[in-house]
N, C-alpha and C. Protein backbone atom coordinates (compact mmCIF):
# COMPACT_ATOMS: atom_id res chain seq x y z
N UNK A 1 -94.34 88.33 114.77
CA UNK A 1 -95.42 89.19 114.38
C UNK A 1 -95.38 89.54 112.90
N UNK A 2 -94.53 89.46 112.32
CA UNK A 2 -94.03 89.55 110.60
C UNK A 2 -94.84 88.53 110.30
N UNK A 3 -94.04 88.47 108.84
CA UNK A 3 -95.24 87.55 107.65
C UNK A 3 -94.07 86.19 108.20
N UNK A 4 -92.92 86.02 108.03
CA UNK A 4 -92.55 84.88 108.78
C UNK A 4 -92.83 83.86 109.66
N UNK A 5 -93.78 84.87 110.79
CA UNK A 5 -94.37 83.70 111.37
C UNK A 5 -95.70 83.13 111.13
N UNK A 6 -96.51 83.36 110.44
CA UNK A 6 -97.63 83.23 109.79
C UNK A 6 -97.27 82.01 108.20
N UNK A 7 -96.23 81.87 107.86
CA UNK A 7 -95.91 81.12 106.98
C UNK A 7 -95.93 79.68 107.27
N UNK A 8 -96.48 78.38 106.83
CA UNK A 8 -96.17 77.92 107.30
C UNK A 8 -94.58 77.11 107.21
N UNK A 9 -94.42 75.61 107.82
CA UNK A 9 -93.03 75.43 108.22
C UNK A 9 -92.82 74.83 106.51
N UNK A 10 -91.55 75.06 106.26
CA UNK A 10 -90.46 74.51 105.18
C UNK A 10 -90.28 75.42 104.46
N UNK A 11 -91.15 77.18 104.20
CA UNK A 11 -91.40 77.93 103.64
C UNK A 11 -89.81 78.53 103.91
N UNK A 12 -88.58 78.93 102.75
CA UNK A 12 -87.81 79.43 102.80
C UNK A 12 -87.49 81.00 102.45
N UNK A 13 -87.33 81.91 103.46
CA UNK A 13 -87.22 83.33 102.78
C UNK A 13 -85.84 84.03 102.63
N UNK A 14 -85.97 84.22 101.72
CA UNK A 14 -84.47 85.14 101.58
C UNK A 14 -84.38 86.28 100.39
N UNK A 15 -83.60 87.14 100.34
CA UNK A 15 -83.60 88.33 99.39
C UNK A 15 -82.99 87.44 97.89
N UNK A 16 -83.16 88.61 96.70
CA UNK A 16 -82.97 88.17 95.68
C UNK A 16 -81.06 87.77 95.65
N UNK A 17 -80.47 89.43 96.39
CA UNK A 17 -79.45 89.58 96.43
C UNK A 17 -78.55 88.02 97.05
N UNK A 18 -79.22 87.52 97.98
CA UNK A 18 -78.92 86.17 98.66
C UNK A 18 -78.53 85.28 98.00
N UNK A 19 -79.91 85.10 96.80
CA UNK A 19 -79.46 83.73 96.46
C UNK A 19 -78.75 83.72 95.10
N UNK A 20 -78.59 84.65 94.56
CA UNK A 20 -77.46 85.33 93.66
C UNK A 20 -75.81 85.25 94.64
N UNK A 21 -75.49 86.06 95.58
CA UNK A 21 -74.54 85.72 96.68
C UNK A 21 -74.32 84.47 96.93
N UNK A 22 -75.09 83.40 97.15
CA UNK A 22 -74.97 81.96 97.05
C UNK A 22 -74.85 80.82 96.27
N UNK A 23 -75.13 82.13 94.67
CA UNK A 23 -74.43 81.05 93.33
C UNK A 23 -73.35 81.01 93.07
N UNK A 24 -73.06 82.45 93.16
CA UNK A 24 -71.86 83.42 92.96
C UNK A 24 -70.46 82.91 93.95
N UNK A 25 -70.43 82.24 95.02
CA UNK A 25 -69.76 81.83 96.01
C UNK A 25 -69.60 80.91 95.79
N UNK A 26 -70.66 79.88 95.23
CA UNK A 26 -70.26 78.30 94.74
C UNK A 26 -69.27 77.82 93.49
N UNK A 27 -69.07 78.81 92.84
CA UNK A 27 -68.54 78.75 91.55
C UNK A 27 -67.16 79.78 91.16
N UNK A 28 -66.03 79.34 91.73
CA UNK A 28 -64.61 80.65 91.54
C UNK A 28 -64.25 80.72 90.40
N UNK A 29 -63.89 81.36 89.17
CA UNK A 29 -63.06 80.76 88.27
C UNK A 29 -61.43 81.88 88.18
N UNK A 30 -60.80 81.90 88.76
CA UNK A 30 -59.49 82.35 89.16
C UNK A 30 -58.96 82.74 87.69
N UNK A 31 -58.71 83.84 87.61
CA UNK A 31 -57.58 84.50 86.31
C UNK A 31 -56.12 84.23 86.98
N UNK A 32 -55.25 83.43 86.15
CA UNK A 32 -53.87 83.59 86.50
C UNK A 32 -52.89 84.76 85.81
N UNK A 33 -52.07 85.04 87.38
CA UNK A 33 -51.30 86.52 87.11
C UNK A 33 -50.13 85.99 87.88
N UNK A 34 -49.49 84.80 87.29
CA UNK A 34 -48.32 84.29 88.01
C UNK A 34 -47.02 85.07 87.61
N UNK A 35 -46.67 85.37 88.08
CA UNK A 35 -46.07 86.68 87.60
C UNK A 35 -44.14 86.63 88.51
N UNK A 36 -44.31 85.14 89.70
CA UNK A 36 -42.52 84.59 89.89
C UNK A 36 -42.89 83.60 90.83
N UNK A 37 -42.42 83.52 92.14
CA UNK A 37 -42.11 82.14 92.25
C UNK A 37 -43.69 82.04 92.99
N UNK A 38 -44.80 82.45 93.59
CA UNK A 38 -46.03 82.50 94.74
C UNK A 38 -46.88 81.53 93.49
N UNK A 39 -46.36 81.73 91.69
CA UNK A 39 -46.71 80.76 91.16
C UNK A 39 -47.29 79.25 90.96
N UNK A 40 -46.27 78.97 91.62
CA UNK A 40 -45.65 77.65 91.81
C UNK A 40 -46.54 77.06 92.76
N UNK A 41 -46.49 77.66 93.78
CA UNK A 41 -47.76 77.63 94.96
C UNK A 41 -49.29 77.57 94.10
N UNK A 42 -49.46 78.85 93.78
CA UNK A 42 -50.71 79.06 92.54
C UNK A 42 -51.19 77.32 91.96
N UNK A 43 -50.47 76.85 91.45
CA UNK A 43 -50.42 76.03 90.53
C UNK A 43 -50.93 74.98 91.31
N UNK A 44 -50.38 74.24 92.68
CA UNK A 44 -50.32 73.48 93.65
C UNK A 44 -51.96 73.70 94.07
N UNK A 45 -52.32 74.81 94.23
CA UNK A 45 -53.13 74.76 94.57
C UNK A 45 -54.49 74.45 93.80
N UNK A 46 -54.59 74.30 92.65
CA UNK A 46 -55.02 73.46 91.63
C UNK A 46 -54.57 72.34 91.04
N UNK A 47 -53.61 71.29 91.67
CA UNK A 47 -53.16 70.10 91.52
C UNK A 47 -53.90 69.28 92.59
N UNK A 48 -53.99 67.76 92.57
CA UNK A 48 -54.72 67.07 93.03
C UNK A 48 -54.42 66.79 94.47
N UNK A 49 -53.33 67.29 95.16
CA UNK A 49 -53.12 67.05 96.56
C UNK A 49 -54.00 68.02 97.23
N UNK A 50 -54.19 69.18 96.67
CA UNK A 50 -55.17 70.64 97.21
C UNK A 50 -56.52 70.51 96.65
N UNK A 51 -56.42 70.19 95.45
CA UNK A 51 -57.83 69.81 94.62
C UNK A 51 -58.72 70.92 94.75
N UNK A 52 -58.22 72.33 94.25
CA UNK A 52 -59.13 73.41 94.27
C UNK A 52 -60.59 72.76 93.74
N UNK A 53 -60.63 72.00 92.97
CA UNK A 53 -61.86 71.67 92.34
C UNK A 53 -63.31 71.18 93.09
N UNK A 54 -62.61 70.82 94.34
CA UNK A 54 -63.78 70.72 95.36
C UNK A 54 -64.86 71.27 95.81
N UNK A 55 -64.56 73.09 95.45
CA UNK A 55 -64.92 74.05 96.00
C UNK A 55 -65.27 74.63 94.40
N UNK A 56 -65.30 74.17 93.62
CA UNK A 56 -65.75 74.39 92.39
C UNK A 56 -64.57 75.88 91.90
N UNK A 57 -63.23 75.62 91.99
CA UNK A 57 -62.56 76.87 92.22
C UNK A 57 -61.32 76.52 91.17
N UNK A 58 -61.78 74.92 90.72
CA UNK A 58 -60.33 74.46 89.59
C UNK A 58 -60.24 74.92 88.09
N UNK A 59 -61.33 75.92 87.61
CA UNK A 59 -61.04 76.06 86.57
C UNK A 59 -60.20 77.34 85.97
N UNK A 60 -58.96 77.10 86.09
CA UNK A 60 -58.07 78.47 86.00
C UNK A 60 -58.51 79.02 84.65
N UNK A 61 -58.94 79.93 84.50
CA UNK A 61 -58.99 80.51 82.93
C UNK A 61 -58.06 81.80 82.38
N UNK A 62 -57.86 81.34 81.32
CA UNK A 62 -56.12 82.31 80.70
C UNK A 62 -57.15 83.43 80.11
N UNK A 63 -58.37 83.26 79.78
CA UNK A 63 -58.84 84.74 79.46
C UNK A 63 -59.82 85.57 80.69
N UNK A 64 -59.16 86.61 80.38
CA UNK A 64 -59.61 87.52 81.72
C UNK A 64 -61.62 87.84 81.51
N UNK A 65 -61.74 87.21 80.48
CA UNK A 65 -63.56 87.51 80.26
C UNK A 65 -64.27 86.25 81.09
N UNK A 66 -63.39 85.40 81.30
CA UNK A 66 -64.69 84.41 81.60
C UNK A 66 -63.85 83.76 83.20
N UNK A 67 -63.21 85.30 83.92
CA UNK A 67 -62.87 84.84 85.43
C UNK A 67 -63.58 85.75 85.86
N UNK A 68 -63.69 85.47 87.54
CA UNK A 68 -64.16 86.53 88.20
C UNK A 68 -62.97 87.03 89.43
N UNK A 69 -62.38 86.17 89.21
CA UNK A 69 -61.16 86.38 90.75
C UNK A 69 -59.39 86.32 90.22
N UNK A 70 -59.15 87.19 90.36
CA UNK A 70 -57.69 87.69 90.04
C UNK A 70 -56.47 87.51 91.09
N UNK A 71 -55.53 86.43 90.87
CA UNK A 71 -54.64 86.19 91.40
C UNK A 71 -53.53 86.49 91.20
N UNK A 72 -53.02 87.43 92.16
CA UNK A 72 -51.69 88.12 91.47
C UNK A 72 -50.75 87.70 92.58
N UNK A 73 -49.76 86.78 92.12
CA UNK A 73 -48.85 85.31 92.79
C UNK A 73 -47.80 86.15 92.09
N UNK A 74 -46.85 86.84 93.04
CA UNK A 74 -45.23 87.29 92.65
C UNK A 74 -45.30 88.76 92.58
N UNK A 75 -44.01 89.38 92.45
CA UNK A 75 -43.82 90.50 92.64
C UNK A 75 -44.22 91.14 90.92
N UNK A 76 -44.66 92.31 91.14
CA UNK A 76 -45.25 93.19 90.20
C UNK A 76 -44.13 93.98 89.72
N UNK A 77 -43.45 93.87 88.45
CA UNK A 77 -42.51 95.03 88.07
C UNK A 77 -43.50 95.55 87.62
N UNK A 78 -42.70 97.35 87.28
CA UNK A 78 -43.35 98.34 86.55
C UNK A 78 -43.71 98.10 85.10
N UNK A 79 -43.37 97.17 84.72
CA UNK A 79 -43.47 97.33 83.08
C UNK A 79 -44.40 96.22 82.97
N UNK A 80 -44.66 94.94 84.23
CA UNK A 80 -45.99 94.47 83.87
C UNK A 80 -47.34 95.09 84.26
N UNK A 81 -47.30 96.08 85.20
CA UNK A 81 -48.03 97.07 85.72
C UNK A 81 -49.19 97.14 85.02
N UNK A 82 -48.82 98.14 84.07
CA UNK A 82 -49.99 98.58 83.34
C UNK A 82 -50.98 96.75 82.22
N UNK A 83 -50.37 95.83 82.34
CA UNK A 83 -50.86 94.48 81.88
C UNK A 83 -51.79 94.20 82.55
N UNK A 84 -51.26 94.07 84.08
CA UNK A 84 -51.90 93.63 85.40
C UNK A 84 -53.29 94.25 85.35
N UNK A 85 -53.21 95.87 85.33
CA UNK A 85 -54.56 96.75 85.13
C UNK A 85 -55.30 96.78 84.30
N UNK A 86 -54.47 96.11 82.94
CA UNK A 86 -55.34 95.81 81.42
C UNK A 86 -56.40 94.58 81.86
N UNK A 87 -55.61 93.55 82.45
CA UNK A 87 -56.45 92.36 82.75
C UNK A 87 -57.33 92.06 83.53
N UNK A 88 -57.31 93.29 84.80
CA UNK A 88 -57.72 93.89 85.32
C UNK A 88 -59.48 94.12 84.99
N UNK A 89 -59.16 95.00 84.53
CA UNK A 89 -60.45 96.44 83.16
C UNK A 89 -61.00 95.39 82.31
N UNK A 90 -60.38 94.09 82.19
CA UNK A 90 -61.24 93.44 80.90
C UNK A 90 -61.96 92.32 81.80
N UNK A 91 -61.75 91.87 83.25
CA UNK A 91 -62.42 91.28 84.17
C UNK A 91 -64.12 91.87 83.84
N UNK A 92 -64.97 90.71 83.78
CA UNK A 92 -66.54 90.99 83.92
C UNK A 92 -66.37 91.54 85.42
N UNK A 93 -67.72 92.07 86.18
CA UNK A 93 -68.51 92.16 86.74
C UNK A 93 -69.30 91.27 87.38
N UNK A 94 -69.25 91.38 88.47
CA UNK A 94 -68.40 91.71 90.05
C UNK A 94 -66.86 90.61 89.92
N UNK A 95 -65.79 91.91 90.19
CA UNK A 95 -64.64 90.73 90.44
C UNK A 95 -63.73 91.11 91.26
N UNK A 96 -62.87 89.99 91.90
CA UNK A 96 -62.19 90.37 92.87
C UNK A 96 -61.19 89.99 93.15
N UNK A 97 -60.31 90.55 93.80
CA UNK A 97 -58.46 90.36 93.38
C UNK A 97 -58.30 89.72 95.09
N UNK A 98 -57.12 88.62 94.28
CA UNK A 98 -56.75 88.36 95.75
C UNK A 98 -54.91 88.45 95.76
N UNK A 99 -54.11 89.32 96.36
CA UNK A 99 -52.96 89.53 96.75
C UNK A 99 -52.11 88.09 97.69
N UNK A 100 -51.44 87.48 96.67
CA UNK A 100 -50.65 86.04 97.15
C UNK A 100 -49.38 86.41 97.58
N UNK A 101 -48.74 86.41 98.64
CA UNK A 101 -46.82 86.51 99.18
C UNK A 101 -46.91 88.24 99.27
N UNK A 102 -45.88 88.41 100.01
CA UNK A 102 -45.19 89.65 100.08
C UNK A 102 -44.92 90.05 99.01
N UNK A 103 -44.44 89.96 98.47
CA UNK A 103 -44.13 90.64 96.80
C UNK A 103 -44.92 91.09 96.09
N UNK A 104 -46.45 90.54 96.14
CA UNK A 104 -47.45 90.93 95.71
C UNK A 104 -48.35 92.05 96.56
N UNK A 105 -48.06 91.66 98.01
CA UNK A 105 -48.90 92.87 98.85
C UNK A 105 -48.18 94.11 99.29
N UNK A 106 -46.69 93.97 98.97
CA UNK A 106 -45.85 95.08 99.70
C UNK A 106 -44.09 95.05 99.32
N UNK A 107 -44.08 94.82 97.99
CA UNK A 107 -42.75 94.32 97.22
C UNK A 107 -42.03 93.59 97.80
N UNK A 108 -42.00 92.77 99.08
CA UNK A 108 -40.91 91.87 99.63
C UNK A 108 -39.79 92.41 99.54
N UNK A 109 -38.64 91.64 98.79
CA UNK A 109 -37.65 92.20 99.75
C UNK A 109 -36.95 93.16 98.50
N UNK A 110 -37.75 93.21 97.82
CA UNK A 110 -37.52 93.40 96.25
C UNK A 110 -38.07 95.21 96.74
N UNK A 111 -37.27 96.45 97.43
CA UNK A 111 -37.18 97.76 97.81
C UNK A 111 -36.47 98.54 96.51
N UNK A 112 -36.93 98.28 95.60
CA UNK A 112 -36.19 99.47 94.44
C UNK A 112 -37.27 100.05 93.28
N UNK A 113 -36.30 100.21 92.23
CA UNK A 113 -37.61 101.14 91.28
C UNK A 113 -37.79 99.94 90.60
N UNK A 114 -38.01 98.91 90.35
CA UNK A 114 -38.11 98.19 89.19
C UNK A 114 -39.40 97.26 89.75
N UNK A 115 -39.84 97.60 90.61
CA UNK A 115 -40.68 96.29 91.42
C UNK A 115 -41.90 97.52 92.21
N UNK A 116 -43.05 97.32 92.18
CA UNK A 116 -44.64 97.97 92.25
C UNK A 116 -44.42 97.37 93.81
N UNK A 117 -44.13 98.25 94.76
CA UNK A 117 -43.99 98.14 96.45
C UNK A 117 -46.03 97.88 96.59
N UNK A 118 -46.23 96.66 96.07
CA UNK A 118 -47.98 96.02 96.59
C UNK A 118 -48.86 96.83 95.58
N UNK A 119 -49.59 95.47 94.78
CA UNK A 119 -50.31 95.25 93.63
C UNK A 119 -51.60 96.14 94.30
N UNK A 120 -51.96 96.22 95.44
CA UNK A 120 -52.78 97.43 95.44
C UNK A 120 -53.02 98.95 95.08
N UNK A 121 -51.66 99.56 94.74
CA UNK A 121 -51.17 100.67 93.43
C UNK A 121 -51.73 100.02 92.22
N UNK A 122 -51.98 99.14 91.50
CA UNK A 122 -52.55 99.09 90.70
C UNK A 122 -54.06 99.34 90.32
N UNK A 123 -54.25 97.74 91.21
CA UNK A 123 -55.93 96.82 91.55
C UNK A 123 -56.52 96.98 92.94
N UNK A 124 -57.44 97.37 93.08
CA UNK A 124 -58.17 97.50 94.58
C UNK A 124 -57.79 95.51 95.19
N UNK A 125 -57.51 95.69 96.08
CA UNK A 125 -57.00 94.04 96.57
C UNK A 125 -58.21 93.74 97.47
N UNK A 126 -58.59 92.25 97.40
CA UNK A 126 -59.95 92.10 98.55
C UNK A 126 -58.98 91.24 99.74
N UNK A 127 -58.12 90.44 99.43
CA UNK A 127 -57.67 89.30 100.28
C UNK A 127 -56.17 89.75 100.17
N UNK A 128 -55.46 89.71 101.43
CA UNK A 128 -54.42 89.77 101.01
C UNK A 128 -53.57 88.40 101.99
N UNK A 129 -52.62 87.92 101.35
CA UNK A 129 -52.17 86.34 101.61
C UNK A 129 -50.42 86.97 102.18
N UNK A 130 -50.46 86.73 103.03
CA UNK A 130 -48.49 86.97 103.71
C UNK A 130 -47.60 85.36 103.49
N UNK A 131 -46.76 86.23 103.16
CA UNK A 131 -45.82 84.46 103.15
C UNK A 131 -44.94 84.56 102.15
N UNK A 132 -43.48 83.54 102.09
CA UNK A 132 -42.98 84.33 100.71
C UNK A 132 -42.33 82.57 100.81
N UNK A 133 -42.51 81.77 100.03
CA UNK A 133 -43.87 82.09 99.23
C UNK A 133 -45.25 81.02 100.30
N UNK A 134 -45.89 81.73 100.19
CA UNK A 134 -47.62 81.21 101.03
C UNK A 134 -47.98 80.33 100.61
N UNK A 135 -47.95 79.21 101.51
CA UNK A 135 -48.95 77.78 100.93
C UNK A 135 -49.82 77.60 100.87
N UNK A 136 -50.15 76.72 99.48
CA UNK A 136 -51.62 77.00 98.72
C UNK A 136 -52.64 76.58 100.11
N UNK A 137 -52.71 75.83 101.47
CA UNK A 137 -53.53 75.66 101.95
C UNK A 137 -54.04 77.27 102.70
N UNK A 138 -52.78 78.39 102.81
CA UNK A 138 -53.39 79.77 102.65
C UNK A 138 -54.29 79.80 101.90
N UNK A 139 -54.06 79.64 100.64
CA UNK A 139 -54.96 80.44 99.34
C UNK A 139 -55.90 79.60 99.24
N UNK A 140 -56.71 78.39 100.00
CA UNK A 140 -57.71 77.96 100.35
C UNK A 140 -58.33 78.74 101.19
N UNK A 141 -57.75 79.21 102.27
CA UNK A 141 -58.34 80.02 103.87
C UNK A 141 -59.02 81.25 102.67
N UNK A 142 -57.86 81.65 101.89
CA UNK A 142 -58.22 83.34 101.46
C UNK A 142 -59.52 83.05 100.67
N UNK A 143 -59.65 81.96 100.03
CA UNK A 143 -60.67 81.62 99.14
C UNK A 143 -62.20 82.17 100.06
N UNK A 144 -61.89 80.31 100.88
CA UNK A 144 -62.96 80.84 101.67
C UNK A 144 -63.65 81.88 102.65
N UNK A 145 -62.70 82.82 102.74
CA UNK A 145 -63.07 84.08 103.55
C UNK A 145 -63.07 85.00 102.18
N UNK A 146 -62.89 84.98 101.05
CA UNK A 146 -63.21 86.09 100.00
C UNK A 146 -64.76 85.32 99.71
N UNK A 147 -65.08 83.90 99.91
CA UNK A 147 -66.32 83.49 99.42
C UNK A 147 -67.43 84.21 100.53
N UNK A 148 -67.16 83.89 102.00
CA UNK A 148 -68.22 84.14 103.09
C UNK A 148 -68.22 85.55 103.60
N UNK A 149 -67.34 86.48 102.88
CA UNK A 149 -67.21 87.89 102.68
C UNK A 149 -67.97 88.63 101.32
N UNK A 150 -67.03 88.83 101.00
CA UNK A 150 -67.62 90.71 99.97
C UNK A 150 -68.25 89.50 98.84
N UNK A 151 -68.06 88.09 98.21
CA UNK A 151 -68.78 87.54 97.41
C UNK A 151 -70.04 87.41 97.72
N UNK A 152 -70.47 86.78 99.09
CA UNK A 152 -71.61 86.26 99.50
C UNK A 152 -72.82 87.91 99.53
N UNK A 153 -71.90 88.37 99.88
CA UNK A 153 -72.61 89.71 100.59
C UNK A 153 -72.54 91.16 99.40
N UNK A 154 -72.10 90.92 97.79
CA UNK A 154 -72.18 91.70 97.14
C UNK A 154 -73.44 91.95 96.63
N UNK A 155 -73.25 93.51 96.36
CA UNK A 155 -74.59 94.12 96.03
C UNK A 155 -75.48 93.84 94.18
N UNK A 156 -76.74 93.19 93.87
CA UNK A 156 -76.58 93.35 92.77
C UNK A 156 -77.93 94.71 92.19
N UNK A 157 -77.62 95.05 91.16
CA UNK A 157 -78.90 95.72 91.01
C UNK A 157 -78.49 97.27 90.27
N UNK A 158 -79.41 98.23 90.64
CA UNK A 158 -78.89 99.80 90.24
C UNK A 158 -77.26 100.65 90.86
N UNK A 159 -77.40 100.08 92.52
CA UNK A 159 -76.59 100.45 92.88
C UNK A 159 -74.83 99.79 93.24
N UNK A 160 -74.86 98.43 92.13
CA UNK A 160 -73.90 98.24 92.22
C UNK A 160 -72.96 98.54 91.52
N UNK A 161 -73.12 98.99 90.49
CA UNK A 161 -71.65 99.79 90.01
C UNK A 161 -71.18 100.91 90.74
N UNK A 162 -72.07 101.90 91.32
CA UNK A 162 -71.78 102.48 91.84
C UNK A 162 -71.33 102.91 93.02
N UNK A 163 -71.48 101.71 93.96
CA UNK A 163 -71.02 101.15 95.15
C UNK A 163 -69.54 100.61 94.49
N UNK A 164 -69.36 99.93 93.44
CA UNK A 164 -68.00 99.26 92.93
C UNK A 164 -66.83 100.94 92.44
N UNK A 165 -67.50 101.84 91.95
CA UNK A 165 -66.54 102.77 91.43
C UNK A 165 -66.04 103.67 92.38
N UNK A 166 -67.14 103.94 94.05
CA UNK A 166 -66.44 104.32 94.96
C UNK A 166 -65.02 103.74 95.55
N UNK A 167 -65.75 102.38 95.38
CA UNK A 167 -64.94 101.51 96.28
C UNK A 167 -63.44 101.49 95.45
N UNK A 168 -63.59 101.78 94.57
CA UNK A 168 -62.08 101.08 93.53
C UNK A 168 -61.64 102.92 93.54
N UNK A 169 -62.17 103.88 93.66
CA UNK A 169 -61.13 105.55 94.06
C UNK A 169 -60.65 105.39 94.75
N UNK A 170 -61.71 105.11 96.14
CA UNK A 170 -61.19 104.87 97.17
C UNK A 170 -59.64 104.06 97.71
N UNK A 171 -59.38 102.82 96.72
CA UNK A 171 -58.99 102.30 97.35
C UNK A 171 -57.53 102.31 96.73
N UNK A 172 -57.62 102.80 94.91
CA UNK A 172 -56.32 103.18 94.02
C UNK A 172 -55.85 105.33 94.54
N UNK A 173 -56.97 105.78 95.58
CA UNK A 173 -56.57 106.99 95.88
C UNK A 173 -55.91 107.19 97.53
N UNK A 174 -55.87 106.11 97.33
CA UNK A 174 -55.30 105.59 99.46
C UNK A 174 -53.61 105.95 99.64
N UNK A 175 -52.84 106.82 100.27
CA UNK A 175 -51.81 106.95 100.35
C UNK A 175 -50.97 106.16 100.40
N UNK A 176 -49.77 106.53 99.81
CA UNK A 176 -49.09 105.02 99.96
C UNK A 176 -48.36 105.08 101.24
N UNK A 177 -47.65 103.42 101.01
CA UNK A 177 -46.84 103.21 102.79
C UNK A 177 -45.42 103.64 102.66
N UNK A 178 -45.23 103.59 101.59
CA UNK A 178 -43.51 104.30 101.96
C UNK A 178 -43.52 104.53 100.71
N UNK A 179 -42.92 105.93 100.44
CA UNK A 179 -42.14 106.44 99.04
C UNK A 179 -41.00 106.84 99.35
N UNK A 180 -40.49 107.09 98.37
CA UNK A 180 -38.45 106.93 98.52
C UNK A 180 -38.41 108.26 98.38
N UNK A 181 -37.62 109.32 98.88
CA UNK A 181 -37.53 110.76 98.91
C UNK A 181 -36.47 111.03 98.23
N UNK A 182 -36.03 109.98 97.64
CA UNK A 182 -34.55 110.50 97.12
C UNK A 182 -33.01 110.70 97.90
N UNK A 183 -33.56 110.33 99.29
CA UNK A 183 -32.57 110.40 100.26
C UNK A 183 -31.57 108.87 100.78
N UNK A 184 -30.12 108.93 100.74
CA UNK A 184 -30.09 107.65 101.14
C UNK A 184 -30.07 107.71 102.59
N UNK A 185 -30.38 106.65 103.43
CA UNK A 185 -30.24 106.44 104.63
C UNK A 185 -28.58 106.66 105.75
């Protein structure tokens, strides 16, 4: 009873937001934040046996202006911390972090002060990858579920920054999972 069916056939409808979501998904360009060994993996997964490039996802770029997806491969000390968040802040608009190995989502086995217990204390995380270290055919899966997720389906327009600055309080104001009390066991 809509204007849909009154159209005739081959007539394609879709929102603006859509087919923006559907450029935006075709095209990754990954910031590297190799940061110990989930690296190595990182790397693999832009070598020709994985061939990120298929998925239009091979062009790693060393400057944080011209990526949209942040890969943080290894455990986070404190003193690269505040780097991580620099590179972070200088990411364009819309971008999105994906968390590679334990070390990166929840310090692995690495329990002391010198090591950021999960890069989500930093960066709001969209994907997070388990494994120590996770094979790049993971960080294909994470790809494509960060593509047919929050990429496909991001908001563009008046209300997307402001949908983005909730979302990033929200998610750097989230309690953490374990803090050390000062007590030994």
């Amino acid at each position: 009873m809509g204007l849909e069916d009154k159209l005739p056939s081959g007539i394609l409808l879709t929102t603006v937001e859509g087919v923006f979501g559907w450029m935006r998904q075709a095209s990754f360009w990954p910031a590297t934040m190799g940061l110990a060994c989930c690296a190595i993996e990182m790397m693999a997964f832009g070598a020709p046996r994985f061939d990120a490039g298929r998925w239009g996802q091979e062009v790693f770029r060393a400057s944080p202006r011209q990526a949209d997806v942040m890969i943080v491969s290894g455990r986070v000390s404190q003193k690269m911390a505040p780097i991580v968040r620099t590179v972070y802040d200088q990411m364009p608009n819309p971008k999105w972090v994906v968390s590679m190995g334990a070390c990166a989502s929840s310090g692995g086995l690495f329990n002391n002060y010198a090591v950021v217990q999960g890069s989500d204390h930093i960066v709001p995380v969209d994907i997070y990858i388990p494994g120590c270290p996770p094979r790049p055919d993971m960080l294909i899966d994470a790809m494509f579920k960060l593509r047919k997720g929050p990429v496909m389906h991001h908001p563009i327009g008046r209300h997307a920054d402001q949908l983005r600055d909730e979302a990033e309080r929200a998610a750097l104001a989230a309690p953490t999972t374990l803090e050390w009390t000062g007590e030994t066991p």
